[in-house]
C-alpha atoms as a PDB file:
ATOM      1  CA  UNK A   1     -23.157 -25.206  14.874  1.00  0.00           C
ATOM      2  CA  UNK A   2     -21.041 -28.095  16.252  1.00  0.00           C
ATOM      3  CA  UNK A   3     -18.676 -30.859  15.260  1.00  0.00           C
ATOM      4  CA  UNK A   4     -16.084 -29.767  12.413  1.00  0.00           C
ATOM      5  CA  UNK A   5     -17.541 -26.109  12.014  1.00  0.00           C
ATOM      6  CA  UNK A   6     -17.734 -25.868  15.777  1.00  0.00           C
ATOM      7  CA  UNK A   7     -13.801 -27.058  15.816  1.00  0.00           C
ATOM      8  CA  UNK A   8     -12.611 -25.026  12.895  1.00  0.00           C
ATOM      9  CA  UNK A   9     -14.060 -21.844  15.066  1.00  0.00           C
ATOM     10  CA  UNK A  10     -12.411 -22.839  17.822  1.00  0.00           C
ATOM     11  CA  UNK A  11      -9.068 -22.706  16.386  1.00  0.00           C
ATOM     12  CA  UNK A  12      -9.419 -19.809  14.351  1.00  0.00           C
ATOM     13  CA  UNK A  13     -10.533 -17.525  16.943  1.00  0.00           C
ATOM     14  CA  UNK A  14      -8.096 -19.001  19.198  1.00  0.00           C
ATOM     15  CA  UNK A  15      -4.932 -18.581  17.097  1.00  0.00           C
ATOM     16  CA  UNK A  16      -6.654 -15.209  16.263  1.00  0.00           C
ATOM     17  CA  UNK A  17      -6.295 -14.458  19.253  1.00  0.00           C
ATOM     18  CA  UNK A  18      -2.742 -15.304  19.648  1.00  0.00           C
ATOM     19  CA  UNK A  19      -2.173 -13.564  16.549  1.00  0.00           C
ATOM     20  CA  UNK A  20      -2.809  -9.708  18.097  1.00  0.00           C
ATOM     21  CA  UNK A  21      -1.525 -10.561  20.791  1.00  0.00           C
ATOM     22  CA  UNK A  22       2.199 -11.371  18.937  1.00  0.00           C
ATOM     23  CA  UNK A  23       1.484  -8.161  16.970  1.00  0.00           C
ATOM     24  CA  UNK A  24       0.857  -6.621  20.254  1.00  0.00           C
ATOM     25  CA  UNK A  25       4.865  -7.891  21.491  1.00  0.00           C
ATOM     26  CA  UNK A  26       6.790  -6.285  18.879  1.00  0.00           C
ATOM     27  CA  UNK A  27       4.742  -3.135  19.492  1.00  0.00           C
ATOM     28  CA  UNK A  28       5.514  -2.976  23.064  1.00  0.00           C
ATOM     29  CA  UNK A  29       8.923  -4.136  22.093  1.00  0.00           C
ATOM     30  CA  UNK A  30       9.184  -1.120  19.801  1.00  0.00           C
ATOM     31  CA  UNK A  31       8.089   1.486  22.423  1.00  0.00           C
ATOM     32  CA  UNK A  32      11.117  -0.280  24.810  1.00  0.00           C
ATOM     33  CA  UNK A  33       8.388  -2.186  27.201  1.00  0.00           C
ATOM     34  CA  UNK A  34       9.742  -5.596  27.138  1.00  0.00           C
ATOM     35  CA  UNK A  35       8.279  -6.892  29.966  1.00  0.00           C
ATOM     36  CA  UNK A  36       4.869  -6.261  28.574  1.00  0.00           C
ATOM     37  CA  UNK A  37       6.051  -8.089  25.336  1.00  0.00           C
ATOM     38  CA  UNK A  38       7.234 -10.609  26.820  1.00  0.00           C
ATOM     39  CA  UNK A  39       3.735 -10.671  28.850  1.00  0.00           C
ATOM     40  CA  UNK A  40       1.937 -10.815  25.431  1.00  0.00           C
ATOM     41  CA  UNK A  41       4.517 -13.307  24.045  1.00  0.00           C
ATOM     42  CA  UNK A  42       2.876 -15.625  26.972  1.00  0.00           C
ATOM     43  CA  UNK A  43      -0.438 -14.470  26.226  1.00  0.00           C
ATOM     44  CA  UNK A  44      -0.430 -15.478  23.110  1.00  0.00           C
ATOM     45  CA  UNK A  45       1.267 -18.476  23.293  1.00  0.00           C
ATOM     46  CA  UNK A  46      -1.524 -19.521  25.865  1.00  0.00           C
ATOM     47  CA  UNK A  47      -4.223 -18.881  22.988  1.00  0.00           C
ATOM     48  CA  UNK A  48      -1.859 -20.914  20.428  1.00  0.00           C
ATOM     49  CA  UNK A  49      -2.236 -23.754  22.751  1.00  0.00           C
ATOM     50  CA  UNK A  50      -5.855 -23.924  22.363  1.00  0.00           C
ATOM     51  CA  UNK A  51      -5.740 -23.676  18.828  1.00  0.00           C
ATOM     52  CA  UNK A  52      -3.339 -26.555  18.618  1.00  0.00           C
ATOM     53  CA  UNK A  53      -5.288 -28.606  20.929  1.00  0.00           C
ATOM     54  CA  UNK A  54      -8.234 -27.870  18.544  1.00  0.00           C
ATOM     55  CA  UNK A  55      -6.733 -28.588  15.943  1.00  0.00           C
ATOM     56  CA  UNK A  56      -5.214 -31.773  17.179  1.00  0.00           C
ATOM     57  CA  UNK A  57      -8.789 -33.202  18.173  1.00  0.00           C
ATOM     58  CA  UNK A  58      -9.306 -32.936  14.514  1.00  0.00           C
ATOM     59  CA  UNK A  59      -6.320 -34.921  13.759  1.00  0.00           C
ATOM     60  CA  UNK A  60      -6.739 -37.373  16.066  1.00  0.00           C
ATOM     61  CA  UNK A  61     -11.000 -37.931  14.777  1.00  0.00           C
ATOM     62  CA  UNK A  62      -9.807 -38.678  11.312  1.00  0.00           C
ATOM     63  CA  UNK A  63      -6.514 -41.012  12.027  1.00  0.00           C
ATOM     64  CA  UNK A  64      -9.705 -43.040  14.009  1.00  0.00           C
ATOM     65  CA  UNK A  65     -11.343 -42.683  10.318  1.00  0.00           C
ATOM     66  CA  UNK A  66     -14.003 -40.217  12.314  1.00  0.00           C
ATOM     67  CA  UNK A  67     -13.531 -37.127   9.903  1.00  0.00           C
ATOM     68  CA  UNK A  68     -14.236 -38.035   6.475  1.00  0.00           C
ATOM     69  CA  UNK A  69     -14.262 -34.643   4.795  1.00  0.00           C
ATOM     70  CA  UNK A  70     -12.229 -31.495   3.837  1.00  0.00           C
ATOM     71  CA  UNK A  71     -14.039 -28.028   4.275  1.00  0.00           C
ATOM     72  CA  UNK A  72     -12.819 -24.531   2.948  1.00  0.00           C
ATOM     73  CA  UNK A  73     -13.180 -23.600   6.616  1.00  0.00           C
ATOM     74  CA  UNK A  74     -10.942 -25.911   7.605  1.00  0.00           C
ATOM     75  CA  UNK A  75      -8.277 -25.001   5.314  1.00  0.00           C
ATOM     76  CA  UNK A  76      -8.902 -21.334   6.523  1.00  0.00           C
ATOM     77  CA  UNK A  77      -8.541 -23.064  10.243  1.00  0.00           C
ATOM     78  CA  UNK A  78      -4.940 -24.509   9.145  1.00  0.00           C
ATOM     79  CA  UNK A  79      -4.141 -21.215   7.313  1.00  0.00           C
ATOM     80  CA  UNK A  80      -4.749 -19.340  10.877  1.00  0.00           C
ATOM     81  CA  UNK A  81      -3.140 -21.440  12.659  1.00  0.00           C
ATOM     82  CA  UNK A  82       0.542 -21.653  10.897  1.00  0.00           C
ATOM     83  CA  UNK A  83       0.010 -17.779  10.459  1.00  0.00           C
ATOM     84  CA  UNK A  84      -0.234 -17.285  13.891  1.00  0.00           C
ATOM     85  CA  UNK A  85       2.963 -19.752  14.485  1.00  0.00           C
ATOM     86  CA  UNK A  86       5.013 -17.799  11.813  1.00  0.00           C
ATOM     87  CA  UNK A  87       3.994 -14.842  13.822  1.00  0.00           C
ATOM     88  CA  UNK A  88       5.108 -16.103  17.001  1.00  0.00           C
ATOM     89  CA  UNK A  89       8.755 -16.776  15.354  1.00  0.00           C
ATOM     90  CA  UNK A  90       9.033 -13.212  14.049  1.00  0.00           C
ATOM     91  CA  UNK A  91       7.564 -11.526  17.175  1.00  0.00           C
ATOM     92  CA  UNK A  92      10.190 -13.142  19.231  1.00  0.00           C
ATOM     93  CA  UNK A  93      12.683 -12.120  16.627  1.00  0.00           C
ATOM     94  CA  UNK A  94      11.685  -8.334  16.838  1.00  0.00           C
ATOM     95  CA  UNK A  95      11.947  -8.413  20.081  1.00  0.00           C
ATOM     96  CA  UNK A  96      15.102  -9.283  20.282  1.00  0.00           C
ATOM     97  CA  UNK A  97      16.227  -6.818  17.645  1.00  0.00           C
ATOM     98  CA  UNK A  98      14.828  -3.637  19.216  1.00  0.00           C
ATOM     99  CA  UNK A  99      16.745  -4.876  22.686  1.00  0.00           C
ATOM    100  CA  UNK A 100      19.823  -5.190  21.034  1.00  0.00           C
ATOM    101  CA  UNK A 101      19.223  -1.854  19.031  1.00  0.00           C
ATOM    102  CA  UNK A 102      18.428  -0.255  22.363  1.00  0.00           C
ATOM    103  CA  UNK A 103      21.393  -2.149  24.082  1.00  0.00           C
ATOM    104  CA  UNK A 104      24.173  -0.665  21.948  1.00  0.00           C
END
């Protein structure tokens, strides 16, 4: 496997990744352990990163007229990767919902 399969795996286990690791957060967060979420928040914004940089490559390879085709895999790639970023948005959310709950 390599080029544009090689990529597309890259980013989807990456954002994967980042993924369980914002599921993770709002668990902790649930249980009260917020420095742990917030640990995992990190975490998983460190596994985004590669995704995006992944993903970027890709970007960048057909603006240069490089990448002249559109896989299913890729599409799945993309899919991964803004369900991991809506993720991160409601993680961060949760979290601060269950420290206000616990706060009052």
């Amino acid at each position: 496997m390599e080029g544009l399969e090689l990529t597309c795996f890259q980013i989807i286990s990456n954002v994967g990744g980042a993924r369980s690791c914002f599921i993770e957060a709002i668990q902790s967060a649930k249980q009260g352990d917020y420095e742990k979420a917030a640990t995992q928040i990190q975490e998983g914004e460190a596994f985004f990163t590669e995704g995006h940089h992944a993903h970027a490559t890709l970007i960048q390879k057909e603006a240069n007229g490089e990448l002249d085709s559109i896989s299913l895999l890729l599409l799945h790639a993309e899919d991964q990767l803004m369900s991991a970023e809506a993720f991160k948005i409601l993680a961060k959310e949760f979290i601060d919902v269950y420290q206000k709950i616990e706060n009052k």
